[in-house]
N, C-alpha and C. Protein backbone atom coordinates (compact mmCIF):
# COMPACT_ATOMS: atom_id res chain seq x y z
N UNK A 1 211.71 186.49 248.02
CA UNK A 1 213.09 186.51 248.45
C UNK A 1 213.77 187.73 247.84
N UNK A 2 214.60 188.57 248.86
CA UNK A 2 215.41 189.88 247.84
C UNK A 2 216.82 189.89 248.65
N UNK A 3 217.65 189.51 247.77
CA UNK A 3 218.97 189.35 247.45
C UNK A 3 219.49 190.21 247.07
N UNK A 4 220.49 190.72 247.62
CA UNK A 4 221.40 191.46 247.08
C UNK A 4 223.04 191.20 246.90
N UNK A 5 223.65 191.61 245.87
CA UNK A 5 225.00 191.20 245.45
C UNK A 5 226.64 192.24 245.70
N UNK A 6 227.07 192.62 247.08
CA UNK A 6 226.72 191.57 247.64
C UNK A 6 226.07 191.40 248.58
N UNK A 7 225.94 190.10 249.11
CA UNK A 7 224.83 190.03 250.29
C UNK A 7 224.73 190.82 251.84
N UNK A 8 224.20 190.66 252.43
CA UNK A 8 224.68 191.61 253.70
C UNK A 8 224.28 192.99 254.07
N UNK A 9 223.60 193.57 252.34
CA UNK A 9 222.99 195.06 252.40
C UNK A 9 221.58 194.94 253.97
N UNK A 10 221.31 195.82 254.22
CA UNK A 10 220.59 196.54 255.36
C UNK A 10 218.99 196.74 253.66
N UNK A 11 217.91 196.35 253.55
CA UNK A 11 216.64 196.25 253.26
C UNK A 11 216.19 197.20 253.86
N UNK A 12 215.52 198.06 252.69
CA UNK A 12 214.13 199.16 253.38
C UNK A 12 213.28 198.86 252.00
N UNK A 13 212.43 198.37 253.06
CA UNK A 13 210.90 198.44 251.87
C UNK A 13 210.04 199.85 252.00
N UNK A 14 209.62 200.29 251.21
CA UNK A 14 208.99 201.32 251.34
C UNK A 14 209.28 202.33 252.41
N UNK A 15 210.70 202.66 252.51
CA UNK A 15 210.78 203.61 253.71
C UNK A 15 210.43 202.48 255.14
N UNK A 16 210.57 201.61 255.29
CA UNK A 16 210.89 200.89 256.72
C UNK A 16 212.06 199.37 256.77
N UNK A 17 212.41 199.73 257.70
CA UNK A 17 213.71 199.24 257.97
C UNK A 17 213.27 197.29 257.55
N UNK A 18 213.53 196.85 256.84
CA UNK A 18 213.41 195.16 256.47
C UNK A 18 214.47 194.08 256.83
N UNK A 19 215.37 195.10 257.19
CA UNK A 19 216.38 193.59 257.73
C UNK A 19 217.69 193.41 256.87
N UNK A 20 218.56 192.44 257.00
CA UNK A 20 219.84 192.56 255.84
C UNK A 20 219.31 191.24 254.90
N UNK A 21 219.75 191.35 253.84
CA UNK A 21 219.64 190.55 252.45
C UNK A 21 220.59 189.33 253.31
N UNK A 22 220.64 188.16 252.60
CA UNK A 22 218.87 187.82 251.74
C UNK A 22 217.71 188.04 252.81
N UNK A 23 216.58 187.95 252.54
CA UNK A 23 215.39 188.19 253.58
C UNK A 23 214.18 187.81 252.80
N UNK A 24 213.75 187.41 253.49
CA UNK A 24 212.31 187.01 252.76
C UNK A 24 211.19 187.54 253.37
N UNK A 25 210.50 188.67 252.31
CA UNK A 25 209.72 189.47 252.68
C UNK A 25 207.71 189.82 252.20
N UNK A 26 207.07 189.95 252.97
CA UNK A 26 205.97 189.97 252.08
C UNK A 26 205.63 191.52 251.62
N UNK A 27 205.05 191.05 250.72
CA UNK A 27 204.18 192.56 249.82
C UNK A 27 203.16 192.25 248.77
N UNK A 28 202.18 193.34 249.54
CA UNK A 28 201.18 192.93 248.96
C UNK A 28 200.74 193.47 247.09
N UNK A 29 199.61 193.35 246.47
CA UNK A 29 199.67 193.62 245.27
C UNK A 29 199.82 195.44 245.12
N UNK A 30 200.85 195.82 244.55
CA UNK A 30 201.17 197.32 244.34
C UNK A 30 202.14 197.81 243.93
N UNK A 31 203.04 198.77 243.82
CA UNK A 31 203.73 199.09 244.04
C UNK A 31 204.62 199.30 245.18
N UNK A 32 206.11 198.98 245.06
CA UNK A 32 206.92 199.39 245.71
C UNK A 32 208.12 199.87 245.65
N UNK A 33 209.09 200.35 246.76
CA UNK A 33 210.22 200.81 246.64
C UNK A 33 211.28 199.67 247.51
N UNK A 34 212.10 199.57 247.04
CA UNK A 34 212.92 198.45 247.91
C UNK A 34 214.55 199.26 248.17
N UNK A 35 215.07 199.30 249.20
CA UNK A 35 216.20 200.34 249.15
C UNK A 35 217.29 199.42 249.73
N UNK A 36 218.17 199.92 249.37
CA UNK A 36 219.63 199.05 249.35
C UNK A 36 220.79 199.75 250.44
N UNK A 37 221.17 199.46 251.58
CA UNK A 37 222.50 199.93 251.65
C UNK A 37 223.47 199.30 252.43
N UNK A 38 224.94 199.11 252.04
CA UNK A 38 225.99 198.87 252.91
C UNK A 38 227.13 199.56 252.75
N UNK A 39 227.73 199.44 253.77
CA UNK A 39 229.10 200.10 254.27
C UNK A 39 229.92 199.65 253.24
N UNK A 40 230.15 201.10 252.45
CA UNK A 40 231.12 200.64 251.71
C UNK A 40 230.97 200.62 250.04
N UNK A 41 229.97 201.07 250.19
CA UNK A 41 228.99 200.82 248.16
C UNK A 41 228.42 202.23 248.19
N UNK A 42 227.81 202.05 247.15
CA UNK A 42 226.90 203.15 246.91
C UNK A 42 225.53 202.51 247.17
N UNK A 43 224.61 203.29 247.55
CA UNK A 43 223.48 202.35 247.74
C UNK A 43 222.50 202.57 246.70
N UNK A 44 221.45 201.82 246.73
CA UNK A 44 220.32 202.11 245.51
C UNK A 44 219.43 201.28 245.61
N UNK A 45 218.31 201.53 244.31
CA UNK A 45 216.67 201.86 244.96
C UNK A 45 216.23 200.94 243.44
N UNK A 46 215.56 200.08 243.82
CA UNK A 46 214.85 199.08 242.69
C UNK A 46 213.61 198.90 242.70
N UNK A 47 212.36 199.80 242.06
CA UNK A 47 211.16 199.82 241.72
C UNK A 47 210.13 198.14 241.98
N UNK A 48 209.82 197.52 242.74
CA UNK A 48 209.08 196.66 242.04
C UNK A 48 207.32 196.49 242.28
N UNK A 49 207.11 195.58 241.53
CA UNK A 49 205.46 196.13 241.39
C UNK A 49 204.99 194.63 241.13
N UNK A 50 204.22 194.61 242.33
CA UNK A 50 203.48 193.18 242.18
C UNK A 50 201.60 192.91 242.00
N UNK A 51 201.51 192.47 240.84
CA UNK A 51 200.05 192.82 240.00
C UNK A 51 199.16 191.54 240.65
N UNK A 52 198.25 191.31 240.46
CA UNK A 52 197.30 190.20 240.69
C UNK A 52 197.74 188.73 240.21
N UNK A 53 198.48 188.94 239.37
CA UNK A 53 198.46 187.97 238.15
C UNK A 53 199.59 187.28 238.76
N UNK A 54 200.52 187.92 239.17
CA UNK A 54 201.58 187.31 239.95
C UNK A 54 201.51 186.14 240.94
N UNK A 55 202.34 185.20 240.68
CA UNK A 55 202.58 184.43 241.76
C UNK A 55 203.68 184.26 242.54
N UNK A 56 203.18 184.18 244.14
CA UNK A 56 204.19 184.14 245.47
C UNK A 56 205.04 183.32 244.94
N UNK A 57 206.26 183.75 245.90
CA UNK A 57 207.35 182.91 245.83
C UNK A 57 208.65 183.76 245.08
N UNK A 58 208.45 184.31 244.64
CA UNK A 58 208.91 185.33 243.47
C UNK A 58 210.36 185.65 244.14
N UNK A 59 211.55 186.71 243.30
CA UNK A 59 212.77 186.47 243.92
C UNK A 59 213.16 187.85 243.27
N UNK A 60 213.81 188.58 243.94
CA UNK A 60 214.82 189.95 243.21
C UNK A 60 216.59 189.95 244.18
N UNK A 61 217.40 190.22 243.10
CA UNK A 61 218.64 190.16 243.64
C UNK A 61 219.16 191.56 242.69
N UNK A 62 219.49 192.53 243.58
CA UNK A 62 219.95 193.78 243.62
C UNK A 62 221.63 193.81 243.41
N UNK A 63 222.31 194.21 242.52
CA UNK A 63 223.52 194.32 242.36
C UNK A 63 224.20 196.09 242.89
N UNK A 64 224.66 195.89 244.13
CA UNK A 64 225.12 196.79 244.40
C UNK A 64 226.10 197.79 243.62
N UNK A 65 226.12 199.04 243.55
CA UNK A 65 227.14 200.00 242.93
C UNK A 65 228.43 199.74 243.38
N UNK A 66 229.24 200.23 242.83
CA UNK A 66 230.44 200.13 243.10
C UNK A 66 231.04 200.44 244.10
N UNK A 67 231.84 200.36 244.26
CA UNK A 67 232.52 201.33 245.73
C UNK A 67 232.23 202.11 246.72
N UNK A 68 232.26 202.92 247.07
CA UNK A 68 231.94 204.13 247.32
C UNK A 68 233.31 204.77 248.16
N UNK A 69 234.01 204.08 247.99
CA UNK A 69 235.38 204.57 248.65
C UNK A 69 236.62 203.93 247.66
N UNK A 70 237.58 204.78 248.02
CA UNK A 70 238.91 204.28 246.87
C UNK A 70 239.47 203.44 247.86
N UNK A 71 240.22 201.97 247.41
CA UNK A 71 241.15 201.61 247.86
C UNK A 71 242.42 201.15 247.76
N UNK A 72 243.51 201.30 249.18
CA UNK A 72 244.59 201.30 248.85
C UNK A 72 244.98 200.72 249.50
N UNK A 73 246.19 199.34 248.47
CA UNK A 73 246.70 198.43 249.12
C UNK A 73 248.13 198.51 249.57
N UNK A 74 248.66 198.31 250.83
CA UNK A 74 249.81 198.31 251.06
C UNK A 74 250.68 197.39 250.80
N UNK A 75 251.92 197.53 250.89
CA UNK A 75 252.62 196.37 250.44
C UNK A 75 252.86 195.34 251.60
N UNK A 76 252.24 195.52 252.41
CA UNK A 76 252.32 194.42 253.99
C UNK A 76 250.87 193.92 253.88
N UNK A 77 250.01 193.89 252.44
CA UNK A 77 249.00 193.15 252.85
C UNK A 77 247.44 193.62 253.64
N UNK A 78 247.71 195.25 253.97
CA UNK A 78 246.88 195.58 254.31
C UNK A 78 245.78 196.45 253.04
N UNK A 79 244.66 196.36 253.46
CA UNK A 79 243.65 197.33 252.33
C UNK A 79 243.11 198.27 253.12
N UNK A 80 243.13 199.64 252.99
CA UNK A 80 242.65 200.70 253.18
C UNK A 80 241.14 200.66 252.58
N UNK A 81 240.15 201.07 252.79
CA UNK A 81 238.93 201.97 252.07
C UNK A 81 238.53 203.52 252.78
N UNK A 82 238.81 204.68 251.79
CA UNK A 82 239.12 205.79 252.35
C UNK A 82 238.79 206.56 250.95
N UNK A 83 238.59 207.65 251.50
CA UNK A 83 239.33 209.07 249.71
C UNK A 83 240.47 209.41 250.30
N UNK A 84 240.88 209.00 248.76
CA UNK A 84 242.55 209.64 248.52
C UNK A 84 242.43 211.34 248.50
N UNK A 85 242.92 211.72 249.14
CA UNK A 85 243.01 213.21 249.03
C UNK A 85 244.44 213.60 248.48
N UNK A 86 245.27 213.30 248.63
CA UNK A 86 245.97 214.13 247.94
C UNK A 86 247.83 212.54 248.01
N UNK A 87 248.52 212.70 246.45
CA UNK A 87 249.81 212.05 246.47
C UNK A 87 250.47 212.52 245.82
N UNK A 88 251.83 212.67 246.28
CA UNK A 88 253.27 212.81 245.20
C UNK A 88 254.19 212.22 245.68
N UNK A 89 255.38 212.06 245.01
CA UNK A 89 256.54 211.32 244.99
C UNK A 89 257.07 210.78 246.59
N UNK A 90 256.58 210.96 247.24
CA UNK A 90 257.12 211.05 248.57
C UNK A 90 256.17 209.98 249.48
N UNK A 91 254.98 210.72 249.49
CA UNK A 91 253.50 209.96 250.55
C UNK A 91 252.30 210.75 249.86
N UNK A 92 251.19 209.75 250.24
CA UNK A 92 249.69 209.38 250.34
C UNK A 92 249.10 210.11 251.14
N UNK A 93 247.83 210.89 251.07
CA UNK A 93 247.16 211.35 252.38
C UNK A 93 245.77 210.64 252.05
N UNK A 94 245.03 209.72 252.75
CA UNK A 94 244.12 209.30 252.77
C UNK A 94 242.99 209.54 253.77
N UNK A 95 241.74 209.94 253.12
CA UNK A 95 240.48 210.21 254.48
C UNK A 95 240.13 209.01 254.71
N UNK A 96 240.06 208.11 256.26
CA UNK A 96 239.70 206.95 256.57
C UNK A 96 238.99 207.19 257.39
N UNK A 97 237.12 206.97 257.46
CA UNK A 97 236.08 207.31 258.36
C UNK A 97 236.43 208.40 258.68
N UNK A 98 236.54 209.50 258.46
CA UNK A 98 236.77 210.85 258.40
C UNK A 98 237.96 211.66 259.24
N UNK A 99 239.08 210.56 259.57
CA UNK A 99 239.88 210.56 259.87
C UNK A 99 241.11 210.66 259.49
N UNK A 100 242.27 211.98 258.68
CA UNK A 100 243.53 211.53 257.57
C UNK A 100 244.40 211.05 258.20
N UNK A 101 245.09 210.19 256.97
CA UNK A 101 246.08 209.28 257.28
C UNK A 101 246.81 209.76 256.59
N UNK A 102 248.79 209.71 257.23
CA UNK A 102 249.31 209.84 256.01
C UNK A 102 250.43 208.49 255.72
N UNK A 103 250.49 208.25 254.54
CA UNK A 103 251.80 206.97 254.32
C UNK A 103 252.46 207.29 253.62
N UNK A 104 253.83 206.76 254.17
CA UNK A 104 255.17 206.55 253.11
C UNK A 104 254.42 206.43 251.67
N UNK A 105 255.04 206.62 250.41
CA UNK A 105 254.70 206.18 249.13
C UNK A 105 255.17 204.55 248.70
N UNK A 106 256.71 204.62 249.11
CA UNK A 106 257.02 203.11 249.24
C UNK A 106 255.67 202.00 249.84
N UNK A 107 255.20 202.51 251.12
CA UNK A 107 254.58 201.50 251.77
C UNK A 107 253.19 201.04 250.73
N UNK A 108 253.13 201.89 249.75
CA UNK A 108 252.05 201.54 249.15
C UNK A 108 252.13 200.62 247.45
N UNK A 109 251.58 199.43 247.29
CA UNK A 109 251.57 198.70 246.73
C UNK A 109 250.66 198.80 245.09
N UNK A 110 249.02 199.64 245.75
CA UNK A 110 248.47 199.91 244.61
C UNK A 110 247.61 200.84 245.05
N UNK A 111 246.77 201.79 244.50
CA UNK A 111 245.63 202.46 244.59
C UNK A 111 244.40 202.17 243.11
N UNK A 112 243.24 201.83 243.76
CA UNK A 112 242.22 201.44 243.16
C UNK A 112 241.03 203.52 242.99
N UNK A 113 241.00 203.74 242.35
CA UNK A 113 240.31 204.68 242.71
C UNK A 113 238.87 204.67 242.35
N UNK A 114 237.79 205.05 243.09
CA UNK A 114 236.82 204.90 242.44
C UNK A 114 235.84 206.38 242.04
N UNK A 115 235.30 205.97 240.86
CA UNK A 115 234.50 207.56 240.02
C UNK A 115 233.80 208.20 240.62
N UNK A 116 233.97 209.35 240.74
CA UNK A 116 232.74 209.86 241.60
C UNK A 116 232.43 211.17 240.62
N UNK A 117 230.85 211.77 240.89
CA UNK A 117 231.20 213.03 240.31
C UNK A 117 231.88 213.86 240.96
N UNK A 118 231.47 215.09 239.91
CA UNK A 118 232.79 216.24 240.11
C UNK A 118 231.88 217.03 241.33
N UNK A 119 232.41 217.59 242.01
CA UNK A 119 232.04 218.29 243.10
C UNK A 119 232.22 220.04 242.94
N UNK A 120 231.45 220.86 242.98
CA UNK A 120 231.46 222.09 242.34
C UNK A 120 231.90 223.03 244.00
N UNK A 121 232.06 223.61 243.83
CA UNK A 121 232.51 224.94 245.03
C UNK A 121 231.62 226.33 245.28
């Protein structure tokens, strides 16, 4: 069984497409690569390796990265997930699916930002 947290990620075993978590999958004794991704996270890659000695039935649950987009809540209740590109005293410019937005500053309630590295030029 391979689980991921949260659930719903898109499964690649070894470079082929496995289906969305949870899923229950076979593999035989070896090495493998198990790959993680959903809309919205960062995705990532969990080594596992199943020896002789092992017994079926076995279980991995993958904790997805964080974010992968900042979000911003309005004060009407709505949540954005986007990069903040640019704010001051006035309005917000937000990239949403590669699309900018811009908002009042009032209309906005909170901004969550999330780490990314630094990006060089």
């Amino acid at each position: 069984m391979v689980n991921s947290s949260p659930q719903g990620a898109a499964l690649i075993v070894d470079g082929k497409a496995a289906g969305t978590t949870p899923k229950v999958v076979d593999v035989a004794v070896g090495k493998h690569m198990l790959e993680f991704q959903k809309e919205g996270f960062n995705s990532g890659k969990f080594p596992l390796e199943i020896t002789p000695h092992d017994t079926s039935g076995g279980s991995v649950t993958y904790e997805l990265g964080s974010a992968a987009h900042d979000t911003v809540e309005l004060r009407d209740g709505s949540v954005l997930e986007g990069d903040l590109v640019s704010i001051n005293g006035v309005q917000i410019e937000v990239r949403i699916s590669g699309s900018t937005q811009n908002f009042d500053r009032n209309q906005v309630k909170r901004i969550l930002l999330t780490q990314r590295a630094p990006v060089s030029n």
